[in-house]
C-alpha atoms as a PDB file:
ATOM      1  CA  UNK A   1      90.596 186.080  43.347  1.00  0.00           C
ATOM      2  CA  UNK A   2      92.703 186.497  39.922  1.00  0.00           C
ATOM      3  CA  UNK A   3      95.830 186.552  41.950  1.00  0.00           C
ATOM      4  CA  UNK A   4      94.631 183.082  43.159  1.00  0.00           C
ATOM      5  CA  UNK A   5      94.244 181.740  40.064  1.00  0.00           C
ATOM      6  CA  UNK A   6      97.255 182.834  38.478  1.00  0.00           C
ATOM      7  CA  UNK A   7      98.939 182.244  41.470  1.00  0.00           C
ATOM      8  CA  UNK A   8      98.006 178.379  41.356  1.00  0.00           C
ATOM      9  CA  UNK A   9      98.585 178.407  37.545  1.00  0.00           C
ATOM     10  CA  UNK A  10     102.184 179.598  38.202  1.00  0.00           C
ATOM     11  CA  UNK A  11     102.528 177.983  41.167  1.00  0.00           C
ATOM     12  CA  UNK A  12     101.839 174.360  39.276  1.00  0.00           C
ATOM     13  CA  UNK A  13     104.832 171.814  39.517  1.00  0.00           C
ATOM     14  CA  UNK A  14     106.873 171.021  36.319  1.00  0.00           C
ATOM     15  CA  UNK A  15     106.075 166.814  36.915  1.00  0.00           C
ATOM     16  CA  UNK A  16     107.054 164.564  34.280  1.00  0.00           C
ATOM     17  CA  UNK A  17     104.085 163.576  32.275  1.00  0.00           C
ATOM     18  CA  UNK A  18     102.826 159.731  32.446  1.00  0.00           C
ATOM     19  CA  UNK A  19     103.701 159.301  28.787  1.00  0.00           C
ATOM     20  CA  UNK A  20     107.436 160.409  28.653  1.00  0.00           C
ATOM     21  CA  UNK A  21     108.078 157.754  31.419  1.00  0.00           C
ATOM     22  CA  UNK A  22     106.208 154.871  29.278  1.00  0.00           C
ATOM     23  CA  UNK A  23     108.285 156.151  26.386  1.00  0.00           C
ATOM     24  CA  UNK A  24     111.375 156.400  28.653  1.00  0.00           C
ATOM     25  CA  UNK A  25     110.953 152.838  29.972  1.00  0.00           C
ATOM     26  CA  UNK A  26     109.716 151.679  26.315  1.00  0.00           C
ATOM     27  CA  UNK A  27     113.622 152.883  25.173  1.00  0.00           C
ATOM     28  CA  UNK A  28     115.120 150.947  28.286  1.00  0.00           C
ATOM     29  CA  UNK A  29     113.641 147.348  27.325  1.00  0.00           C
ATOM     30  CA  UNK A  30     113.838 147.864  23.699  1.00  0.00           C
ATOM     31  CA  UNK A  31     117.728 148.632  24.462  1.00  0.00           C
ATOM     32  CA  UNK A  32     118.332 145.836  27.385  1.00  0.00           C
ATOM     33  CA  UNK A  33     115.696 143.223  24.629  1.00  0.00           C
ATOM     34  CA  UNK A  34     118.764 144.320  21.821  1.00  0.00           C
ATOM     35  CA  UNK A  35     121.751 143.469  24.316  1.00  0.00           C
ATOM     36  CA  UNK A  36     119.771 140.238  25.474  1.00  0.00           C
ATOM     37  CA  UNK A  37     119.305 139.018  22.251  1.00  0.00           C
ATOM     38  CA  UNK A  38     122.979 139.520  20.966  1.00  0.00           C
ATOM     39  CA  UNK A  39     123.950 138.046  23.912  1.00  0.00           C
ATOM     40  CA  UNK A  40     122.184 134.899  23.080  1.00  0.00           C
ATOM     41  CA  UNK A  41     123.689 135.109  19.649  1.00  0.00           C
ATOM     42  CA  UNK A  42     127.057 135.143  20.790  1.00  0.00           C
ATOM     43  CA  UNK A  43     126.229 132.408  22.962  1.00  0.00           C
ATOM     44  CA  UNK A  44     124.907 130.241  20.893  1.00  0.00           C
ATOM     45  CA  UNK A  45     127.341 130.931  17.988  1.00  0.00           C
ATOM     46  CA  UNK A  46     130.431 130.153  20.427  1.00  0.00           C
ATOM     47  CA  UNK A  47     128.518 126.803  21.877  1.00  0.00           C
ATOM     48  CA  UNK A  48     128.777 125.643  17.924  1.00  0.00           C
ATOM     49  CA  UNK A  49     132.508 126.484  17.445  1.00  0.00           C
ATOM     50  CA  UNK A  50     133.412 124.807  20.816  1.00  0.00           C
ATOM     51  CA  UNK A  51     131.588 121.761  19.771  1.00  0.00           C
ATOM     52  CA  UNK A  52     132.889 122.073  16.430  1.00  0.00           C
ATOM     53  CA  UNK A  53     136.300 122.249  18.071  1.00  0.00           C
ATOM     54  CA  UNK A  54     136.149 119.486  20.587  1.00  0.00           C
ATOM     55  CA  UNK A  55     134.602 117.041  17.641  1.00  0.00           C
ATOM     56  CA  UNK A  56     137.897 118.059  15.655  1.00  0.00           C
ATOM     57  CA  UNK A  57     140.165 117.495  18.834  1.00  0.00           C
ATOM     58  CA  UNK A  58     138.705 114.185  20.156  1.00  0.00           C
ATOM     59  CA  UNK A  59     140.120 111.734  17.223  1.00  0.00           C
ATOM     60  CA  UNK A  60     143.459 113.174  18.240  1.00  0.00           C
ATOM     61  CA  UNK A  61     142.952 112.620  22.222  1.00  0.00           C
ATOM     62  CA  UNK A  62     140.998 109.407  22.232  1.00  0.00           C
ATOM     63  CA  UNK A  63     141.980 108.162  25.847  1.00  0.00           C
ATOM     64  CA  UNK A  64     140.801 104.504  25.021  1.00  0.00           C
ATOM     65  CA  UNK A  65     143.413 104.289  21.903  1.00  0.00           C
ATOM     66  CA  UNK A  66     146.655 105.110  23.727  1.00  0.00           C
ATOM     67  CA  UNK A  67     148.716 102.590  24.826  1.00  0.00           C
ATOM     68  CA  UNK A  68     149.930 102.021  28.274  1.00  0.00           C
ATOM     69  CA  UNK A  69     153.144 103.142  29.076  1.00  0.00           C
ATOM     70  CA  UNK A  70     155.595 101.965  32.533  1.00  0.00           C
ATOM     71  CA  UNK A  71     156.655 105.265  33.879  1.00  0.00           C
ATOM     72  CA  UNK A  72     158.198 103.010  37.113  1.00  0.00           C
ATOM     73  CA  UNK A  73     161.536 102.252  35.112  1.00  0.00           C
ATOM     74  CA  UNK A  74     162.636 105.590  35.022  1.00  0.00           C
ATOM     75  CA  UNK A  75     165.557 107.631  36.422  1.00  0.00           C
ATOM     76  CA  UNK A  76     163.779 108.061  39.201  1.00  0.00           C
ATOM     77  CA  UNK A  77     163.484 104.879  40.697  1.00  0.00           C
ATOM     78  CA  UNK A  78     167.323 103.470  40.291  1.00  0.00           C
ATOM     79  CA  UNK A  79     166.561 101.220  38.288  1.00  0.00           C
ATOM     80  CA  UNK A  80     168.760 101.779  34.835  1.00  0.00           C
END
């Protein structure tokens, strides 16, 4: 009977405890929650600049304060 016992103490699989996979999985969305987050920050941050940008770009483009110009009387069409 003692070589039963020791042979099922032995015998026992190495199985990895309940708690190091909580604190395994705890370290994967802590690390993924980090890279989210910047991620967002970076977002965000490059939203601003680009509207920052555009706001600095559009007195320079406005479409409605250009002036027609005939591109018909060019080389293209003979008529010089």
């Amino acid at each position: 009977m003692s070589q039963v016992l020791s042979l099922s103490g032995t015998f026992s699989l190495a199985l990895i405890e309940q708690s190091s996979i909580v604190t395994a999985l705890s370290i994967s969305v802590i690390f993924f929650l980090v890279l989210l987050i910047l991620g967002l920050r970076k977002s965000y941050l490059l939203k601003k600049e680009s509207e920052k940008l555009s706001q600095s770009f559009s007195s320079d483009t406005d479409e409605e304060t250009k002036v027609y110009k005939d591109f018909t009387e060019s080389h293209l069409y003979d008529n010089n």
